[in-house]
PDB file of N, CA and C in Angstrom:
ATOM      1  N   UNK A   1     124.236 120.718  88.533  1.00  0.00           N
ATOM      2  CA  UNK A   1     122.954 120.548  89.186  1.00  0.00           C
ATOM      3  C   UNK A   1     123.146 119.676  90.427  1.00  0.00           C
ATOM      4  N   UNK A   2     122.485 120.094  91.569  1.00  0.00           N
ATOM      5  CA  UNK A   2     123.104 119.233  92.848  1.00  0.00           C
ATOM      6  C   UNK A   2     121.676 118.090  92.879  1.00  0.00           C
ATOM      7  N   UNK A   3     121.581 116.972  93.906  1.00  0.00           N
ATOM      8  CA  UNK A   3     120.484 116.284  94.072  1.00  0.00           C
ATOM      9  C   UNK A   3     120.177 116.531  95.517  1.00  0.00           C
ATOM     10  N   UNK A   4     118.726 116.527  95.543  1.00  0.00           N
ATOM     11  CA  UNK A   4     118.426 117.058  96.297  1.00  0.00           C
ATOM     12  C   UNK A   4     117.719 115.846  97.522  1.00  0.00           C
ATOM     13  N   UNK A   5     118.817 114.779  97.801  1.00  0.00           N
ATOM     14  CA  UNK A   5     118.235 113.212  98.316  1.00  0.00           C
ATOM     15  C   UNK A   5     117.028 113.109  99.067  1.00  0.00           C
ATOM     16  N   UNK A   6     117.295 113.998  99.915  1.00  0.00           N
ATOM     17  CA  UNK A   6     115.836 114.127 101.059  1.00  0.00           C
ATOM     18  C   UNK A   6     114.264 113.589 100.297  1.00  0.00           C
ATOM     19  N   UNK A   7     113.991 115.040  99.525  1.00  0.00           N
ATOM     20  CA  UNK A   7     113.466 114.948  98.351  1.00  0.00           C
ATOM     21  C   UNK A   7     112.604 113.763  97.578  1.00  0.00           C
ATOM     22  N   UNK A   8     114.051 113.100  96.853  1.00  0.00           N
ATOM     23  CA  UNK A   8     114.309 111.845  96.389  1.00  0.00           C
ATOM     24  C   UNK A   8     113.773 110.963  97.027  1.00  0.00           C
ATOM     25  N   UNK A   9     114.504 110.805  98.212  1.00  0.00           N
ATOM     26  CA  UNK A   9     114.004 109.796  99.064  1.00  0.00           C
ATOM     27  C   UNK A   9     112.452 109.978  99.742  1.00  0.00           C
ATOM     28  N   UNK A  10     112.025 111.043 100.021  1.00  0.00           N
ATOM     29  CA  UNK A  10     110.584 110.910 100.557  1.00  0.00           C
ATOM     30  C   UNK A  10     109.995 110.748  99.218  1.00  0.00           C
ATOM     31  N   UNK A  11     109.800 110.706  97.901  1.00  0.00           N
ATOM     32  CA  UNK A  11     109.049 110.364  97.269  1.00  0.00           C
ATOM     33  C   UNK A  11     108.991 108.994  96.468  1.00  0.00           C
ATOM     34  N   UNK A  12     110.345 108.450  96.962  1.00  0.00           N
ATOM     35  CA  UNK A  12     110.411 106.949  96.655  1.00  0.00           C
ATOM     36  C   UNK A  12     109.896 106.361  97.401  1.00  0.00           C
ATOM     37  N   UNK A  13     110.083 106.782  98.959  1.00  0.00           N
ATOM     38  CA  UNK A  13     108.955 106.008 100.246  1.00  0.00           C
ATOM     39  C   UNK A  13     107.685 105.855  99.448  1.00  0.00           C
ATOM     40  N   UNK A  14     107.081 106.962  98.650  1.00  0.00           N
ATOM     41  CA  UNK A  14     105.661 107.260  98.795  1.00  0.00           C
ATOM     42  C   UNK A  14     105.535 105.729  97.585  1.00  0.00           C
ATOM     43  N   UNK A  15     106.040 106.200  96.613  1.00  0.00           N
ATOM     44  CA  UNK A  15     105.758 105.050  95.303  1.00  0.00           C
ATOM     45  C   UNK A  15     106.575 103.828  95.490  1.00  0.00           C
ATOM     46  N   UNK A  16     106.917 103.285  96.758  1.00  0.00           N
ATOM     47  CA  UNK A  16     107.766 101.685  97.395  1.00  0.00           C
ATOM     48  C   UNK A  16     105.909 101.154  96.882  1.00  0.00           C
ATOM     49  N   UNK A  17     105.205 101.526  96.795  1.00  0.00           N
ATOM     50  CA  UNK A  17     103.911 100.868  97.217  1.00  0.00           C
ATOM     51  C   UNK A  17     103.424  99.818  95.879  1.00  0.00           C
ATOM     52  N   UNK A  18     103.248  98.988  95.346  1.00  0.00           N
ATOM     53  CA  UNK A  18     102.759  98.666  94.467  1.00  0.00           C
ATOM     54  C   UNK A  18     101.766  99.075  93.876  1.00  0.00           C
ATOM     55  N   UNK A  19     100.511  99.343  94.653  1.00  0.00           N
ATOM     56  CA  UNK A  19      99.729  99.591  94.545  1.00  0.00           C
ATOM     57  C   UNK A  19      99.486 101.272  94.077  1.00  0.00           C
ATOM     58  N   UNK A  20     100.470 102.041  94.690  1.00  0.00           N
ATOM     59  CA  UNK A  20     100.331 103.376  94.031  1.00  0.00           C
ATOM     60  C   UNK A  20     101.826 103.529  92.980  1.00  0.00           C
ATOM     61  N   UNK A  21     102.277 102.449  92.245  1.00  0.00           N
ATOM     62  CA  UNK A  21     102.923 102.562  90.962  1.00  0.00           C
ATOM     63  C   UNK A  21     101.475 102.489  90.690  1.00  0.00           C
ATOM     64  N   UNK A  22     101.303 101.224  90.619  1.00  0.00           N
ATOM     65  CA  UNK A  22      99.967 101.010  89.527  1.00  0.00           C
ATOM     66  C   UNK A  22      99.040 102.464  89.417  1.00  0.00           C
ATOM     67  N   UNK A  23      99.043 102.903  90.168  1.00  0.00           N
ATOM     68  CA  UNK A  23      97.955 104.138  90.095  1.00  0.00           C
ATOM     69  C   UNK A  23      98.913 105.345  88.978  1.00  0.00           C
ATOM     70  N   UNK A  24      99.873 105.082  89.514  1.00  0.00           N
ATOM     71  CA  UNK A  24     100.362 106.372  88.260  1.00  0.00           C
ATOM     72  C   UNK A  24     100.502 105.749  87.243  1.00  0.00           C
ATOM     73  N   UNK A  25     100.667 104.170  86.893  1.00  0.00           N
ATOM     74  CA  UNK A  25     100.527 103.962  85.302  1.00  0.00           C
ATOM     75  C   UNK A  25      99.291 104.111  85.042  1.00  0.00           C
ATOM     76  N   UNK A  26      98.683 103.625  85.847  1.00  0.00           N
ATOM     77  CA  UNK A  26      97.082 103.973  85.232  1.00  0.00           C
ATOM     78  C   UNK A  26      96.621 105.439  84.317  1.00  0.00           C
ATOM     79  N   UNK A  27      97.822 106.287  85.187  1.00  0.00           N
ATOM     80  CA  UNK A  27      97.278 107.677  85.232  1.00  0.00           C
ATOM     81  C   UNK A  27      98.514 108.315  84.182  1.00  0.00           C
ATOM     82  N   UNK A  28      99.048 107.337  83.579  1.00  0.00           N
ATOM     83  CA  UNK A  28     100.191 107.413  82.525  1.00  0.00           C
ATOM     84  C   UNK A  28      99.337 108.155  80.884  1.00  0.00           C
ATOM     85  N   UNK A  29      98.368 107.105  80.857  1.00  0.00           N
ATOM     86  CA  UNK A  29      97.484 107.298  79.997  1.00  0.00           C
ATOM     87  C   UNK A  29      96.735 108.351  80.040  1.00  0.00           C
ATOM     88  N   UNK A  30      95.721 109.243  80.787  1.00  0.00           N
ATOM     89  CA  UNK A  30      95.038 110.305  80.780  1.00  0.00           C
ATOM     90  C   UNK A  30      94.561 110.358  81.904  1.00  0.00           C
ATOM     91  N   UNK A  31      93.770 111.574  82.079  1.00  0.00           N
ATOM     92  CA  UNK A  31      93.387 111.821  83.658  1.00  0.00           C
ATOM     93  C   UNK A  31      92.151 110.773  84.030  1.00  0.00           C
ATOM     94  N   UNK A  32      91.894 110.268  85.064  1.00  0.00           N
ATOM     95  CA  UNK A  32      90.968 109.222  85.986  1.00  0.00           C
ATOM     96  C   UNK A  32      90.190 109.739  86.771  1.00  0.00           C
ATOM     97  N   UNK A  33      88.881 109.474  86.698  1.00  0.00           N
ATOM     98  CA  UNK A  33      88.077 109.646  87.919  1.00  0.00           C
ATOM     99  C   UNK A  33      88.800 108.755  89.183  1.00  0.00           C
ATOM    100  N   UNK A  34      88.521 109.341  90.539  1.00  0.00           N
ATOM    101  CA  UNK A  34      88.581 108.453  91.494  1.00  0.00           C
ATOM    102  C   UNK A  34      87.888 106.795  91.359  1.00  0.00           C
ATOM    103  N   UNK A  35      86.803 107.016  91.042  1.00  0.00           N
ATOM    104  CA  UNK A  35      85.921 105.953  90.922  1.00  0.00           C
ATOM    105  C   UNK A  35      86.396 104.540  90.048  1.00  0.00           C
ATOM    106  N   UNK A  36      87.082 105.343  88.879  1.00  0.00           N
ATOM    107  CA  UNK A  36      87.312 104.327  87.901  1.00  0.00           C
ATOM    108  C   UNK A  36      88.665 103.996  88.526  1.00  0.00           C
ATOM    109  N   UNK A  37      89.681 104.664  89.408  1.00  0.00           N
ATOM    110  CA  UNK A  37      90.887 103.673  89.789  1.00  0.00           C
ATOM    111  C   UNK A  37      90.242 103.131  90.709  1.00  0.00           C
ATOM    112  N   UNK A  38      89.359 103.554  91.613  1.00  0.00           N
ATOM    113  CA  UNK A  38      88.916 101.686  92.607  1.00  0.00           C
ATOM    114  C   UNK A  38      88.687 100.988  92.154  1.00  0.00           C
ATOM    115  N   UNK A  39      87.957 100.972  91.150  1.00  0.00           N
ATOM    116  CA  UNK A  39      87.168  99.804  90.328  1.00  0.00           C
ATOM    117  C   UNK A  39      88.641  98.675  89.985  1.00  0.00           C
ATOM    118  N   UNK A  40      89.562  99.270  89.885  1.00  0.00           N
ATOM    119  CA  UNK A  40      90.327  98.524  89.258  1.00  0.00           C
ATOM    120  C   UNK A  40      91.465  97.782  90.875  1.00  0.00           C
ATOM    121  N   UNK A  41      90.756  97.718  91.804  1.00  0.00           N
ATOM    122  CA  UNK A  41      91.309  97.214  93.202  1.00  0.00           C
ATOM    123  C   UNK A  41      90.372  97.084  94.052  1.00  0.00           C
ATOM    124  N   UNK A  42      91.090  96.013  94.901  1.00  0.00           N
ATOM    125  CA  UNK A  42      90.071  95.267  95.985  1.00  0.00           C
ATOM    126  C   UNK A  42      90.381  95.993  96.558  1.00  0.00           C
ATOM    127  N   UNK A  43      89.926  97.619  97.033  1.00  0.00           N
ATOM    128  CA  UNK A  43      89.997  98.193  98.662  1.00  0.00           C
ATOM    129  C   UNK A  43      88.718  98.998  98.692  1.00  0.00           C
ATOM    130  N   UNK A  44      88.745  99.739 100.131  1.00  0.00           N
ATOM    131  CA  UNK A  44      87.699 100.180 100.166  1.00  0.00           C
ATOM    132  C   UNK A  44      88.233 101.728  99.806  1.00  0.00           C
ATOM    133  N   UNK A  45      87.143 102.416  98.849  1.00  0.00           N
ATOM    134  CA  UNK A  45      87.110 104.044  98.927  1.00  0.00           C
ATOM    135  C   UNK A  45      88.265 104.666  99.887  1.00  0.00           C
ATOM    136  N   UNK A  46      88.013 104.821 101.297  1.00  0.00           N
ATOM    137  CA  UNK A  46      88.346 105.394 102.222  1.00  0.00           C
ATOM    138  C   UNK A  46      90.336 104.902 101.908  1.00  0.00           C
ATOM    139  N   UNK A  47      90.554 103.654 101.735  1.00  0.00           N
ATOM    140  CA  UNK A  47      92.059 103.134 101.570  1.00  0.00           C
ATOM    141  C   UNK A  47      92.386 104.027 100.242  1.00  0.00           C
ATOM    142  N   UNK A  48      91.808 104.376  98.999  1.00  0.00           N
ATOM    143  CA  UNK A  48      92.405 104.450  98.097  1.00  0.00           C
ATOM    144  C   UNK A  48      92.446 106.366  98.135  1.00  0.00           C
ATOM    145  N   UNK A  49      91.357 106.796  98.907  1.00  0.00           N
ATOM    146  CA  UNK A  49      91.766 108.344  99.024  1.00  0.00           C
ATOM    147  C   UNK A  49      92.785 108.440 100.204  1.00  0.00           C
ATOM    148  N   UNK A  50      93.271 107.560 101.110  1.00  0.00           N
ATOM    149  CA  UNK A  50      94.552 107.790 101.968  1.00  0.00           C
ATOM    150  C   UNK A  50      95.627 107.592 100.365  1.00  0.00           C
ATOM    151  N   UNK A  51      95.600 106.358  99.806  1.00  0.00           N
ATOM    152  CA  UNK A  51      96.748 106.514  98.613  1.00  0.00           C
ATOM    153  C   UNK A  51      96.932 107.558  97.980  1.00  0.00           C
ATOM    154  N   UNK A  52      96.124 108.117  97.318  1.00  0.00           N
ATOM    155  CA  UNK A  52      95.999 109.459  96.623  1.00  0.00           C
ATOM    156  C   UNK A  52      96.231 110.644  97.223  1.00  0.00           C
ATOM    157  N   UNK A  53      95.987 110.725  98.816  1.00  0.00           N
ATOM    158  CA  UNK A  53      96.518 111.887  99.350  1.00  0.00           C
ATOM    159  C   UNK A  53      97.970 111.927  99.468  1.00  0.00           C
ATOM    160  N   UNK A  54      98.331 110.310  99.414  1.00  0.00           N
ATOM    161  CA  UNK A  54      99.833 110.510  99.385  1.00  0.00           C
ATOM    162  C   UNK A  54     100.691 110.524  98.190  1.00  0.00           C
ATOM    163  N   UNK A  55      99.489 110.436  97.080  1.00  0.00           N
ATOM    164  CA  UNK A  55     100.359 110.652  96.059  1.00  0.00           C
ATOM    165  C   UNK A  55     100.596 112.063  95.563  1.00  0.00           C
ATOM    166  N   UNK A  56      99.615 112.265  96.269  1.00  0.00           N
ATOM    167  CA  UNK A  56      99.332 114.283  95.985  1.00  0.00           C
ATOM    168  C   UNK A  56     100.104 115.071  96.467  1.00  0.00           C
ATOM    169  N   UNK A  57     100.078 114.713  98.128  1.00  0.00           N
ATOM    170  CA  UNK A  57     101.098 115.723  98.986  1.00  0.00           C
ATOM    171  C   UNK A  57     102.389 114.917  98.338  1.00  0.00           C
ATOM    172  N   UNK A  58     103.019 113.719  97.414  1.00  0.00           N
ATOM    173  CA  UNK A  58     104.282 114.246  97.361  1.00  0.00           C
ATOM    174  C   UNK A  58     105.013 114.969  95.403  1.00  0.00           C
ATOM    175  N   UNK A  59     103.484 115.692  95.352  1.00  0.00           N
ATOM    176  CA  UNK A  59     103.462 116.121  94.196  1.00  0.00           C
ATOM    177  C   UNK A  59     103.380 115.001  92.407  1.00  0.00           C
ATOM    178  N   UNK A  60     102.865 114.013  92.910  1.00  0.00           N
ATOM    179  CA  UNK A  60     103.135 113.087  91.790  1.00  0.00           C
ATOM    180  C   UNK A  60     101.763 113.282  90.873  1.00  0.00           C
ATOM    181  N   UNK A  61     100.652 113.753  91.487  1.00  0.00           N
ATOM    182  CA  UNK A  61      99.119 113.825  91.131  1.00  0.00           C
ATOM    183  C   UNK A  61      99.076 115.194  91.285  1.00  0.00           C
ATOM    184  N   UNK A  62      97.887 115.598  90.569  1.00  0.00           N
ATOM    185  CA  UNK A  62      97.549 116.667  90.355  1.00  0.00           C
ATOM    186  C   UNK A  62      95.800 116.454  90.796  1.00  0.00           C
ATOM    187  N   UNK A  63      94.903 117.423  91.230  1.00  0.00           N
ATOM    188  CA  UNK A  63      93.088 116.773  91.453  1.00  0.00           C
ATOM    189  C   UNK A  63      92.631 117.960  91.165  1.00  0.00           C
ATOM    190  N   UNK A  64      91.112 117.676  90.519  1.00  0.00           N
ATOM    191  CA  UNK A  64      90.149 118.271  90.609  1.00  0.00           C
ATOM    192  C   UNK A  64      88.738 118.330  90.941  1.00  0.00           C
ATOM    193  N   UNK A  65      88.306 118.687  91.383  1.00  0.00           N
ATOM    194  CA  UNK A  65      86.577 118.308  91.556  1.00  0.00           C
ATOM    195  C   UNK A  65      85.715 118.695  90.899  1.00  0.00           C
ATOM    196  N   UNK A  66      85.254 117.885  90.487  1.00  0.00           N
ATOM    197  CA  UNK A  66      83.818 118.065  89.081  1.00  0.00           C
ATOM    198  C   UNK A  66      82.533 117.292  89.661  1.00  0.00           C
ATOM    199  N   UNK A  67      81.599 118.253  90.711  1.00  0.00           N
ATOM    200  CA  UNK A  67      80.351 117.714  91.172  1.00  0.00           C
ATOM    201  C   UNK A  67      80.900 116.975  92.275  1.00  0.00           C
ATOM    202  N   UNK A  68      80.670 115.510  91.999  1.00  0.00           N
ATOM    203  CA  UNK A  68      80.938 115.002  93.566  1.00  0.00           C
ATOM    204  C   UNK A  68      82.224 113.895  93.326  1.00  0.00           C
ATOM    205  N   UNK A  69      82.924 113.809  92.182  1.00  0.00           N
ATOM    206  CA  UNK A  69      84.126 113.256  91.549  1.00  0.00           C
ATOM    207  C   UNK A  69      84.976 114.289  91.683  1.00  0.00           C
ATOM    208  N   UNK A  70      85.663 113.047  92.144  1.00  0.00           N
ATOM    209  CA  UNK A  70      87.508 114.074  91.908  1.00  0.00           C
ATOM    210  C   UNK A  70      88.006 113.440  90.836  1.00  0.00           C
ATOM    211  N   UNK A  71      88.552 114.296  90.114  1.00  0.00           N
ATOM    212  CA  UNK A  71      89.687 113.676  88.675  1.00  0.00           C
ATOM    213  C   UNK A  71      91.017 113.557  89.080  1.00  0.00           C
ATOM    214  N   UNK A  72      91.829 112.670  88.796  1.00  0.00           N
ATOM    215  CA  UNK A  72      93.110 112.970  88.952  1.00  0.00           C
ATOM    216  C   UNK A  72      94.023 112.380  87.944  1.00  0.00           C
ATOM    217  N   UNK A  73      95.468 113.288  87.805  1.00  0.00           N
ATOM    218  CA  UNK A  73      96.265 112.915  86.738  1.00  0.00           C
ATOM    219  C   UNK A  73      97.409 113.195  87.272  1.00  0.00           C
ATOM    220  N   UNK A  74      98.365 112.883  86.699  1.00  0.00           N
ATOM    221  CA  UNK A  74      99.813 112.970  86.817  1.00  0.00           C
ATOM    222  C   UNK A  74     100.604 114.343  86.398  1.00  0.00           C
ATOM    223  N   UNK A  75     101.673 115.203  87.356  1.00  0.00           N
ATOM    224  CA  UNK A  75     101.856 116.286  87.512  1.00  0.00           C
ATOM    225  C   UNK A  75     103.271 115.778  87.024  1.00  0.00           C
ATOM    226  N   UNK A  76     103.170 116.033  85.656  1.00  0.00           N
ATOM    227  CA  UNK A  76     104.179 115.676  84.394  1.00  0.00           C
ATOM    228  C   UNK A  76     105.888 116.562  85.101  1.00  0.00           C
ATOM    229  N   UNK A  77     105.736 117.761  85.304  1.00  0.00           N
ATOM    230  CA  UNK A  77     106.964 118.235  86.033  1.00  0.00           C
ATOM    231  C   UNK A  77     107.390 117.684  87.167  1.00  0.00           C
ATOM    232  N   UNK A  78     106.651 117.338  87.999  1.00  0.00           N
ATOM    233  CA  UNK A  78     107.273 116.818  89.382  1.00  0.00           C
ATOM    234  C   UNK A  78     107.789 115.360  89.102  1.00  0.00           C
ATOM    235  N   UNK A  79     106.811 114.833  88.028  1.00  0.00           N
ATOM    236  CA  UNK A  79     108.035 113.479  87.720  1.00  0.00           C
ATOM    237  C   UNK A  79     109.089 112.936  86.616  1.00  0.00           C
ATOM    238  N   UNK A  80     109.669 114.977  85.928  1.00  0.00           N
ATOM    239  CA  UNK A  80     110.489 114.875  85.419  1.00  0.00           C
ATOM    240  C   UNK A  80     111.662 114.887  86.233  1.00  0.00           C
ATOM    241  N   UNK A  81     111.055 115.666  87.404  1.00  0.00           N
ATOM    242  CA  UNK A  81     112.118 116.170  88.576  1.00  0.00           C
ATOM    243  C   UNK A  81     112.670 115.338  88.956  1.00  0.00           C
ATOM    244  N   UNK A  82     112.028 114.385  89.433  1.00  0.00           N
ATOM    245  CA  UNK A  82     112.577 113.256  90.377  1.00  0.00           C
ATOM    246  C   UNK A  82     113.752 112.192  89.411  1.00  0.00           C
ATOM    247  N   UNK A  83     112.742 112.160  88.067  1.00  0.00           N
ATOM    248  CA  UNK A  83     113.597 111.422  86.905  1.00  0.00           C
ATOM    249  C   UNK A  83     115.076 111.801  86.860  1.00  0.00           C
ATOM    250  N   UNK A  84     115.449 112.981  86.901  1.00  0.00           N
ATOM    251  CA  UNK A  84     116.606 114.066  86.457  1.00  0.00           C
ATOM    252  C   UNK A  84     117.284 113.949  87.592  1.00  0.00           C
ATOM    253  N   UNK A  85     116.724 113.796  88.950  1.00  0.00           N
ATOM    254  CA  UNK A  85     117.775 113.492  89.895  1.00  0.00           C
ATOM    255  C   UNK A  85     118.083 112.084  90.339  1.00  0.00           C
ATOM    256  N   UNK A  86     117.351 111.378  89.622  1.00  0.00           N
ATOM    257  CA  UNK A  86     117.754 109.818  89.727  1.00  0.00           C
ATOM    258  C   UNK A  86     118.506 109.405  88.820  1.00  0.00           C
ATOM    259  N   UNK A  87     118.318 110.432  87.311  1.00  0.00           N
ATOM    260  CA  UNK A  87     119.982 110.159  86.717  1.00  0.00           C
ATOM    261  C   UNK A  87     121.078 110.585  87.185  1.00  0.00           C
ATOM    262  N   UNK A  88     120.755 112.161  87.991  1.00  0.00           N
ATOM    263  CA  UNK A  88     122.124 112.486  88.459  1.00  0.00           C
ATOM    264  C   UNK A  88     122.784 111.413  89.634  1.00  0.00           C
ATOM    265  N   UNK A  89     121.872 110.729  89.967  1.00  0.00           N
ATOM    266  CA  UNK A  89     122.480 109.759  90.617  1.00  0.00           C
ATOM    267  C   UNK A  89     122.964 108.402  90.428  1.00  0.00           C
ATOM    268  N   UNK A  90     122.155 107.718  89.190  1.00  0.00           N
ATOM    269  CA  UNK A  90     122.842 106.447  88.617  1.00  0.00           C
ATOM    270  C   UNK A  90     123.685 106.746  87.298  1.00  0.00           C
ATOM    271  N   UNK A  91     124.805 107.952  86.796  1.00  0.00           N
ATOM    272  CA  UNK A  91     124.993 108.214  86.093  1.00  0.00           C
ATOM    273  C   UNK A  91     125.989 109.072  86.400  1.00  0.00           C
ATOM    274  N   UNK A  92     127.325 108.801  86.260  1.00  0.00           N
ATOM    275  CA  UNK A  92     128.701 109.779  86.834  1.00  0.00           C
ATOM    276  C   UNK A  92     128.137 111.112  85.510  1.00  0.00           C
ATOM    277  N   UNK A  93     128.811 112.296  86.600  1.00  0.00           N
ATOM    278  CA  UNK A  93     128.844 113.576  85.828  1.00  0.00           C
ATOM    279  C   UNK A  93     130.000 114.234  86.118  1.00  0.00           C
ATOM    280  N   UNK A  94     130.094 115.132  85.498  1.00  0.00           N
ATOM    281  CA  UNK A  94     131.382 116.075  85.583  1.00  0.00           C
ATOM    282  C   UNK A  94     131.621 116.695  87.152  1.00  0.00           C
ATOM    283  N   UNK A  95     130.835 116.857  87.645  1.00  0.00           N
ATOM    284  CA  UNK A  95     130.246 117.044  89.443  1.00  0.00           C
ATOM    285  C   UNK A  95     129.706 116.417  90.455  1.00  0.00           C
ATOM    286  N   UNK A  96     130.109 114.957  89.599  1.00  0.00           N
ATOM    287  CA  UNK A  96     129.828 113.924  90.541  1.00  0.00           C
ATOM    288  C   UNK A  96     130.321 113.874  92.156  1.00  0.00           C
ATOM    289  N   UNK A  97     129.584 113.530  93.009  1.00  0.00           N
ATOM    290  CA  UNK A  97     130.116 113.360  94.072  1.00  0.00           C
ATOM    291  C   UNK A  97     131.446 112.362  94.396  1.00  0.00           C
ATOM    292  N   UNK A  98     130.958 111.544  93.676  1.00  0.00           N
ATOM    293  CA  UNK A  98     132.605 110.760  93.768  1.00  0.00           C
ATOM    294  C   UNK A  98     133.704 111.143  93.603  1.00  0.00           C
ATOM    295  N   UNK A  99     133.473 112.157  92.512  1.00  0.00           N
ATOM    296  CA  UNK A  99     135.013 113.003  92.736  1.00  0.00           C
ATOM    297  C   UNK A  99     135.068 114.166  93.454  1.00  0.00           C
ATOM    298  N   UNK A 100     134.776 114.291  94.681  1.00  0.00           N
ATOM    299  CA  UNK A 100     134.822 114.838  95.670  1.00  0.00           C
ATOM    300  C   UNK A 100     136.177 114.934  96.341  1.00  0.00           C
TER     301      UNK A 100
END
């Protein structure tokens, strides 16, 4: 299996953030209204849907809209993906790059 760093690396940029770990543990537990993760931070609305768009476009969230709420939860494959290539990387394999 090769790693795919680019990848890797743009979605570690996205979750460097403290503030959007916390949002995916939050979202560890079950899916969230928008509403109920502000509640749980000092920002305004407008700051926490820029977070969420970036947690979305880099596939970590999943959304839906129900009336005038968006739900959102965690897109369980995209962060097995990333998991699986962060072992292939802290973890020698038979195709390791080091033995190149």
């Amino acid at each position: 299996m090769s790693v795919d760093y680019e990848n890797i690396s743009k979605k570690l940029r996205v979750i460097s953030d403290p503030k959007r770990l916390k949002i995916i543990d939050m979202l560890s537990c079950d899916e969230l209204c928008a509403c109920e993760i502000l509640e749980k931070f000092d920002v305004t609305q407008p700051t926490l849907s820029y977070d969420m768009r970036k947690l979305e476009e880099a596939s970590f969230l999943t959304s839906r809209r129900e009336g005038k709420n968006t739900y959102y939860s965690l897109d369980k494959d995209s962060l097995d993906e990333i998991e699986d290539g962060l072992n292939l990387i802290f973890h020698m394999q038979d195709d390791c790059i080091c033995k190149e």
